[in-house]
N, C-alpha and C. Protein backbone atom coordinates (compact mmCIF):
# COMPACT_ATOMS: atom_id res chain seq x y z
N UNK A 1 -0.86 -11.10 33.76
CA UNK A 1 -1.39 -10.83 32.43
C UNK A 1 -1.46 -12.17 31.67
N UNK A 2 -2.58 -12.43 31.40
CA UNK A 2 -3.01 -13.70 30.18
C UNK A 2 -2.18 -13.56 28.52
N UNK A 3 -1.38 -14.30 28.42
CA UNK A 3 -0.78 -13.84 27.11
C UNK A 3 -1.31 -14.95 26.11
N UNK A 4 -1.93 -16.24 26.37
CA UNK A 4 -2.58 -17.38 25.77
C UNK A 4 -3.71 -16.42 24.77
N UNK A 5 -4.34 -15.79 25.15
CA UNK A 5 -5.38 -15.10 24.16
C UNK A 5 -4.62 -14.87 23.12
N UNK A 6 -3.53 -13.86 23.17
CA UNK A 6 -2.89 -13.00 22.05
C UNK A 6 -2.23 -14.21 21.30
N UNK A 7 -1.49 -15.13 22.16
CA UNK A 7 -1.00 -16.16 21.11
C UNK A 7 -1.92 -17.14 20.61
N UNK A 8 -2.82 -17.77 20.53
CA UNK A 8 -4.14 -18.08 20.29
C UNK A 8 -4.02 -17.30 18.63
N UNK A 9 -4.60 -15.53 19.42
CA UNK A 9 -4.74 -14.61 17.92
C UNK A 9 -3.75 -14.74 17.14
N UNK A 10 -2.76 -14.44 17.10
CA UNK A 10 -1.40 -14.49 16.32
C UNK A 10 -1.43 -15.92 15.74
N UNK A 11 -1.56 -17.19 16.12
CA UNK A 11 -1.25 -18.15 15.76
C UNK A 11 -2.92 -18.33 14.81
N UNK A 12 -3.73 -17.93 15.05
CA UNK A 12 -4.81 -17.76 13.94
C UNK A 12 -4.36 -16.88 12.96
N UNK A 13 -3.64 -15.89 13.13
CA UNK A 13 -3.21 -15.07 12.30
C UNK A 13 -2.49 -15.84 11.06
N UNK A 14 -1.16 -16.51 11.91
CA UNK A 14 -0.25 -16.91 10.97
C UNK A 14 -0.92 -17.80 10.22
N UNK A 15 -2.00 -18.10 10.90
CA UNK A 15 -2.69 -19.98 9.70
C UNK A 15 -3.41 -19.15 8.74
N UNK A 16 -3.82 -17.68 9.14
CA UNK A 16 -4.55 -17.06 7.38
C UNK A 16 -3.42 -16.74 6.83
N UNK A 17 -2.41 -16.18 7.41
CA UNK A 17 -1.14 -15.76 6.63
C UNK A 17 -0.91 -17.34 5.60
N UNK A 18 -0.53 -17.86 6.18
CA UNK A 18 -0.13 -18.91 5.99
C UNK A 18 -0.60 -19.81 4.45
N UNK A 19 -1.87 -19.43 4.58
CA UNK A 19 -3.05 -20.14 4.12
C UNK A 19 -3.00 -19.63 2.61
N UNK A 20 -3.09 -18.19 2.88
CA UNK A 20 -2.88 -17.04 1.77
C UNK A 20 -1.61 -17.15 0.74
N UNK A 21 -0.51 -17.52 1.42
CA UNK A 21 0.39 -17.65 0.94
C UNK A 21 0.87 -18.69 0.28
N UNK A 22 -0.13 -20.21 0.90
CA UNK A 22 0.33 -21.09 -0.40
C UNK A 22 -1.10 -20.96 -1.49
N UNK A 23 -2.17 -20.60 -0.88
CA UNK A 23 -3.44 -20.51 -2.24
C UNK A 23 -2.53 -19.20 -3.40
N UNK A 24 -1.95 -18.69 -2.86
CA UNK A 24 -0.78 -17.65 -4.04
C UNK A 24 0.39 -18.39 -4.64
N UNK A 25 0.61 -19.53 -3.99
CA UNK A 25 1.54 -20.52 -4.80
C UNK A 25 0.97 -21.41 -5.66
N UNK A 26 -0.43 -21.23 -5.37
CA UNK A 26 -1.50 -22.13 -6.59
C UNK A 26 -1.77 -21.37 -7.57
N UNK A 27 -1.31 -20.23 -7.04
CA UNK A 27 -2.35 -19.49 -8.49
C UNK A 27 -3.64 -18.91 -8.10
N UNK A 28 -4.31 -19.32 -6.95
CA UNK A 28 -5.93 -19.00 -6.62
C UNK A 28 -6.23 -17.72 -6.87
N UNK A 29 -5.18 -16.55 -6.38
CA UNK A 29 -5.45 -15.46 -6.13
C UNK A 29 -4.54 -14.43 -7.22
N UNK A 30 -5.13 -13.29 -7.93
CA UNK A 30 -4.39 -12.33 -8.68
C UNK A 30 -4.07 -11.44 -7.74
N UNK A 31 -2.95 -10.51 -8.68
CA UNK A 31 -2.16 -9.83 -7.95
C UNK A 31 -2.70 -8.35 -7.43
N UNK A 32 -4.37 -8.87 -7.62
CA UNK A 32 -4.91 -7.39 -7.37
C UNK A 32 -5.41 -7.70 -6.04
N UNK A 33 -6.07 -9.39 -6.10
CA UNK A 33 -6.59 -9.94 -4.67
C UNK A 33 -5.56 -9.88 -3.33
N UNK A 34 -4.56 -10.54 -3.84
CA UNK A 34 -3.26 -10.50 -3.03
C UNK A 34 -2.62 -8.82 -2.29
N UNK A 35 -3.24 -7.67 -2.64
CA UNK A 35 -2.64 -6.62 -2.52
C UNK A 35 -3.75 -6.18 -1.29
N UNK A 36 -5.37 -6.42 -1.95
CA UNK A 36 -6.39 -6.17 -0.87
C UNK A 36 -6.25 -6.82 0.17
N UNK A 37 -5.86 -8.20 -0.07
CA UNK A 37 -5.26 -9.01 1.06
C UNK A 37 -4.42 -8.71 2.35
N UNK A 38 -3.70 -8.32 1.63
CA UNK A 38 -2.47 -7.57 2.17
C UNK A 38 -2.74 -6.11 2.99
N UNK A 39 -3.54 -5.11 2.11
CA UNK A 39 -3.79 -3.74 3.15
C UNK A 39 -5.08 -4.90 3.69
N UNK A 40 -6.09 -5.44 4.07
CA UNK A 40 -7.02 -5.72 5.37
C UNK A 40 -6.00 -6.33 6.39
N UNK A 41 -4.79 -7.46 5.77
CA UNK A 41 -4.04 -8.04 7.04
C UNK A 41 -3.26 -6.56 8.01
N UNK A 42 -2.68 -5.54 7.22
CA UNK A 42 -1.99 -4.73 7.85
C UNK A 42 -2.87 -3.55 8.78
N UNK A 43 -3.92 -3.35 8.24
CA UNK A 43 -4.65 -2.26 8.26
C UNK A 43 -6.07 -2.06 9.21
N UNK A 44 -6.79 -3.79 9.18
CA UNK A 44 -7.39 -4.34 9.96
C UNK A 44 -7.29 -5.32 11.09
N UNK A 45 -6.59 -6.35 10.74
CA UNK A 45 -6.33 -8.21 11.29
C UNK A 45 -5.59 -7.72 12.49
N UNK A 46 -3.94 -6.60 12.16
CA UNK A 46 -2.69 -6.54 12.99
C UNK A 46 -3.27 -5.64 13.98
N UNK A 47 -4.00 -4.50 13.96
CA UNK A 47 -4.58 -3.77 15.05
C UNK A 47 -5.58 -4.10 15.68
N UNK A 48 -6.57 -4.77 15.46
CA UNK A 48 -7.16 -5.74 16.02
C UNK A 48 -7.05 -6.88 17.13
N UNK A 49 -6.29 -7.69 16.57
CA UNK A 49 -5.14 -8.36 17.73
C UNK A 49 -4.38 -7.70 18.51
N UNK A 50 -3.97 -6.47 18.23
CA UNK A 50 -2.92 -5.59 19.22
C UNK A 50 -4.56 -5.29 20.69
N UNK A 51 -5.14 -4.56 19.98
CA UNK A 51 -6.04 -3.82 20.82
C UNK A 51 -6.56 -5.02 21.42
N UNK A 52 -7.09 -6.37 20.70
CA UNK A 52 -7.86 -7.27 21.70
C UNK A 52 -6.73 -7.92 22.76
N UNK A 53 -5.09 -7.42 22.70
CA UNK A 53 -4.59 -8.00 23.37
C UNK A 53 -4.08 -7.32 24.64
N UNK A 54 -4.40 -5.83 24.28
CA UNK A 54 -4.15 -4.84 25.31
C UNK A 54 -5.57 -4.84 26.04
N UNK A 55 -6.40 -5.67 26.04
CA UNK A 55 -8.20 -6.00 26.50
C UNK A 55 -7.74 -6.41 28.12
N UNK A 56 -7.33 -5.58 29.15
CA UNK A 56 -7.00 -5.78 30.47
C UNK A 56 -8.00 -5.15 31.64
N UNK A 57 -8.39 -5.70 32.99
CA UNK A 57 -9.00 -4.21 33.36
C UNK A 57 -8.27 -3.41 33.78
N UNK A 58 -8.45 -2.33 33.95
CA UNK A 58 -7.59 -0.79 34.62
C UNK A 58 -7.35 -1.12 36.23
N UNK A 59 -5.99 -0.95 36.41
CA UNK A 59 -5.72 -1.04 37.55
C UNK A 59 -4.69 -0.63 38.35
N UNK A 60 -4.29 -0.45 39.40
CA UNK A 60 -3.14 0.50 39.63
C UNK A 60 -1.56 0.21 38.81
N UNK A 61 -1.73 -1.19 39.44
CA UNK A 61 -0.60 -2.29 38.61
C UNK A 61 -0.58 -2.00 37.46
N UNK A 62 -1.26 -2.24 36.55
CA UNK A 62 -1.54 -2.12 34.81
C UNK A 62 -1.18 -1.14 34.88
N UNK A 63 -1.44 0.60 35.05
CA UNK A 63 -1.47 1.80 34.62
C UNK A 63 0.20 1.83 34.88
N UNK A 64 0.70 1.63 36.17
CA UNK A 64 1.98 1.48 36.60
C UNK A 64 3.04 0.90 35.46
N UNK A 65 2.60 -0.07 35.09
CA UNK A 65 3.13 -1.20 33.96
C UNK A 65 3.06 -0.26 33.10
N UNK A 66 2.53 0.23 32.83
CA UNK A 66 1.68 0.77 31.24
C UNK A 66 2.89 2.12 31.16
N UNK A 67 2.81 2.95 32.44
CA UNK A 67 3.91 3.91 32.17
C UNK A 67 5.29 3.85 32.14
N UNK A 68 5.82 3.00 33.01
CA UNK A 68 6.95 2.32 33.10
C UNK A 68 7.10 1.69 31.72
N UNK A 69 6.73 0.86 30.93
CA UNK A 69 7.05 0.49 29.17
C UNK A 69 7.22 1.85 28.54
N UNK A 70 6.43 2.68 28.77
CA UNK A 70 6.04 3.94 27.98
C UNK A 70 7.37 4.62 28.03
N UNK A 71 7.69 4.77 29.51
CA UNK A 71 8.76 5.74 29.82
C UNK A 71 10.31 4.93 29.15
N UNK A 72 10.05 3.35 29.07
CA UNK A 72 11.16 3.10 28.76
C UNK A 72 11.26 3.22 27.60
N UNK A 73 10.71 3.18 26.70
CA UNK A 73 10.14 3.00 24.61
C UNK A 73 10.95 4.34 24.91
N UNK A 74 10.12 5.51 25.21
CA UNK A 74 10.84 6.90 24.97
C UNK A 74 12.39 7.18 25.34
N UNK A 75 12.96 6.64 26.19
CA UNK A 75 14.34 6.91 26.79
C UNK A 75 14.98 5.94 25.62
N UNK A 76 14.69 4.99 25.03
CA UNK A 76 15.35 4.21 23.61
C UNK A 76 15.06 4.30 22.65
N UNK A 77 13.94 5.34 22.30
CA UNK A 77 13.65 6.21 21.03
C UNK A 77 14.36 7.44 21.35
N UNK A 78 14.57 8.31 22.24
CA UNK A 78 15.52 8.96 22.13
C UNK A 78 16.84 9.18 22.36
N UNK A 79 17.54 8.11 23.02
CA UNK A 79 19.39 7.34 22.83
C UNK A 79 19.29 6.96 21.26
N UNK A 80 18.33 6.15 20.66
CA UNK A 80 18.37 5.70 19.25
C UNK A 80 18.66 7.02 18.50
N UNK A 81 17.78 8.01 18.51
CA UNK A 81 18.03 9.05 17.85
C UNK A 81 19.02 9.93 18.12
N UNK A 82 19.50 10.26 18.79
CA UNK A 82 21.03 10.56 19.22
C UNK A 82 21.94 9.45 18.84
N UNK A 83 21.93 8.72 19.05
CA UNK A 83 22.51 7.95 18.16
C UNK A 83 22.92 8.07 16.82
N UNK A 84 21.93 7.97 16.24
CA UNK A 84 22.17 8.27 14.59
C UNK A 84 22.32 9.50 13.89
N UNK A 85 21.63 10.58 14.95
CA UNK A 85 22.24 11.92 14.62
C UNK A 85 23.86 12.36 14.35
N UNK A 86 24.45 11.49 15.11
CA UNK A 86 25.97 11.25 15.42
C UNK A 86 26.67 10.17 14.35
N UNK A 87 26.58 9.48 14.36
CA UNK A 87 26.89 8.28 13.39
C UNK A 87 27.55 8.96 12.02
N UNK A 88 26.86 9.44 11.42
CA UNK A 88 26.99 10.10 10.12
C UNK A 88 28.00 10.62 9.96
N UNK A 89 28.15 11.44 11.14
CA UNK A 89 29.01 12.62 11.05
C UNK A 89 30.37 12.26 11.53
């Protein structure tokens, strides 16, 4: 898997982040610009890069990969939640 693309994106990312954040230490931008700013980076920019980075072809390997993460996310989303179901109490 090529991971240079996604860091490429991300590191374009952080230079608008970046960018945004000192033109808001100038003053350039009001706090209404800064908010639109803010839902396109979350809402557009971050899923964007996710999806152009999941851009692989289909293949036994990949699908394999793909369920194996899957299956593991779920077995530590649900120890996590048992987890904290317990905790409290």
């Amino acid at each position: 898997m090529e991971l240079t693309k996604v860091y490429i994106q991300l590191g374009i990312l952080f230079i608008l982040m970046l960018t945004g954040y000192l033109l808001g230490k100038l003053k350039f931008f009001t706090a209404e610009n800064n908010a639109t700013f803010s839902k396109f980076i979350v809402n557009v920019a971050l899923p964007a890069v996710i999806i152009s980075g999941m851009n692989m072809p289909l293949t036994k390997e990949n699908m394999n990969r793909a369920l194996t993460i899957f299956g593991l996310s779920f077995i530590v989303y649900a120890l996590t939640f048992i987890i904290a179901w317990f905790i409290p109490k």
